[in-house]
Protein backbone atom coordinates (compact mmCIF):
# COMPACT_ATOMS: atom_id res chain seq x y z
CA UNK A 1 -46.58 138.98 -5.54
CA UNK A 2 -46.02 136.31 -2.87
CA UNK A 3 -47.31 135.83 0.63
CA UNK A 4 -45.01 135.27 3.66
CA UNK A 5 -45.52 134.50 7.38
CA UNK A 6 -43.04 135.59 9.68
CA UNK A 7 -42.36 134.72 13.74
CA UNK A 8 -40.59 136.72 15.57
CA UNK A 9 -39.40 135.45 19.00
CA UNK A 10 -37.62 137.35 21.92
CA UNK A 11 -38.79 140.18 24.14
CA UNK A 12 -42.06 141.10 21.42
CA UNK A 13 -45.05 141.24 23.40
CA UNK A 14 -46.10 144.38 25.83
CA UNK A 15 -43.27 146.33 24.49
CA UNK A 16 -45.64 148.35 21.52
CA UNK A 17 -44.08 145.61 19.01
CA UNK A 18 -47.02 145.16 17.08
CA UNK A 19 -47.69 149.00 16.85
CA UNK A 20 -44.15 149.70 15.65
CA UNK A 21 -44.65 147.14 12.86
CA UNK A 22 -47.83 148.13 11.87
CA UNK A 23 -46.76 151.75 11.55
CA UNK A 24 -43.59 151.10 9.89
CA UNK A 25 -45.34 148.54 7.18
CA UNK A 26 -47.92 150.99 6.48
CA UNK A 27 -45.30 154.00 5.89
CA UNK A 28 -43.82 151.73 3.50
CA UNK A 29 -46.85 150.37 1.55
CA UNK A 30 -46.97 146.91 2.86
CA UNK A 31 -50.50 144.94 3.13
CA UNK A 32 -51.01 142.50 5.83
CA UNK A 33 -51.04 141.93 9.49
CA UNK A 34 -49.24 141.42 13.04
CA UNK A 35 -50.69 139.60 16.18
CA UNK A 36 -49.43 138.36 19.34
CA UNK A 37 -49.39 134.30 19.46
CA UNK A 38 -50.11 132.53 23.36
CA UNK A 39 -46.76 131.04 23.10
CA UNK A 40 -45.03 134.91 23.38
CA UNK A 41 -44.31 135.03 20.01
CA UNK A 42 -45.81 137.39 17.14
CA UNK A 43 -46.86 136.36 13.93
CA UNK A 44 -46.86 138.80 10.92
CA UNK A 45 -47.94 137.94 7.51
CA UNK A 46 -47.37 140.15 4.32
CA UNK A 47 -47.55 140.51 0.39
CA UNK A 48 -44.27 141.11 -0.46
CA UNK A 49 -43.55 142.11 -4.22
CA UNK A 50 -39.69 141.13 -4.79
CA UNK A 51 -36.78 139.52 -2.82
CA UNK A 52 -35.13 143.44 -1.70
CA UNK A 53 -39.07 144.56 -0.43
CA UNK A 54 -38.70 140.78 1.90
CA UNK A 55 -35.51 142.47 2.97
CA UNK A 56 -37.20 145.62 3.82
CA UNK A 57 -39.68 143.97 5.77
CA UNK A 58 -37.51 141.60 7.51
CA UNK A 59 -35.64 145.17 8.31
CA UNK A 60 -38.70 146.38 10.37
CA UNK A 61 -38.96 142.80 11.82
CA UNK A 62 -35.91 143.54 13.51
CA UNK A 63 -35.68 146.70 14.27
CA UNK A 64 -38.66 146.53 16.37
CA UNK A 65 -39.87 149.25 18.99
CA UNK A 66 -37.14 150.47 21.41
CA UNK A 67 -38.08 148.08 24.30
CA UNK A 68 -38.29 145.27 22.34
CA UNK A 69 -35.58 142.31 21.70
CA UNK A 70 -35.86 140.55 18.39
CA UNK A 71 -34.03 137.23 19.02
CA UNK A 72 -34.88 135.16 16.10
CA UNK A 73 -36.92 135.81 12.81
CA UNK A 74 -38.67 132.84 10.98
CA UNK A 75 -39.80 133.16 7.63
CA UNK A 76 -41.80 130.98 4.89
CA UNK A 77 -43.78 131.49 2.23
CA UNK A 78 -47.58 130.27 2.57
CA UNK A 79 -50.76 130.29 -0.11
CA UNK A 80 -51.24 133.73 -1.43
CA UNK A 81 -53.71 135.59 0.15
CA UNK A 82 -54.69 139.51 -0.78
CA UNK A 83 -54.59 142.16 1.75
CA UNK A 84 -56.18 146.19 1.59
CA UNK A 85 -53.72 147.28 4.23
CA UNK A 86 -51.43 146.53 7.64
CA UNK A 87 -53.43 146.17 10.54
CA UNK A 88 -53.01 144.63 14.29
CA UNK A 89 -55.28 141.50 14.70
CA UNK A 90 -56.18 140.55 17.98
């Protein structure tokens, strides 16, 4: 199990972003979060189990809600932390 922090840039805040993600992530089991960041991006971070569940994740990344505009997806790997289940942080 790794950790990975994600930001997405593009059209991604006030378009129900964060709600799509956090819906989608919990119908498919991932733990973790999604915020908005003051520079218009959003920041998720997630425990993801193997390299195709990163793909499924990055898949819902950007996809996004139907008024959004996923430009660009940035990815890393940070210090494992544990998570009970998706949520939106404010």
């Amino acid at each position: 199990m790794k950790t990975y922090r994600f930001l997405v840039s593009g059209k991604v805040q006030g378009v129900w972003y964060r709600k799509f993600v956090s819906e989608n992530a919990q119908k498919h089991n991932f733990k973790g979060f999604v915020r908005n960041l003051p520079d218009g991006r959003v920041e998720a971070v997630a425990n993801i189990e193997s390299p195709e569940r990163l793909e499924e994740f990055l898949e819902i990344l950007k996809e996004g809600s139907p008024l959004s505009i996923v430009e660009k997806i940035e990815y890393e790997e940070i210090p494992f932390e544990e998570f009970n289940n998706f949520e939106i942080r404010y």
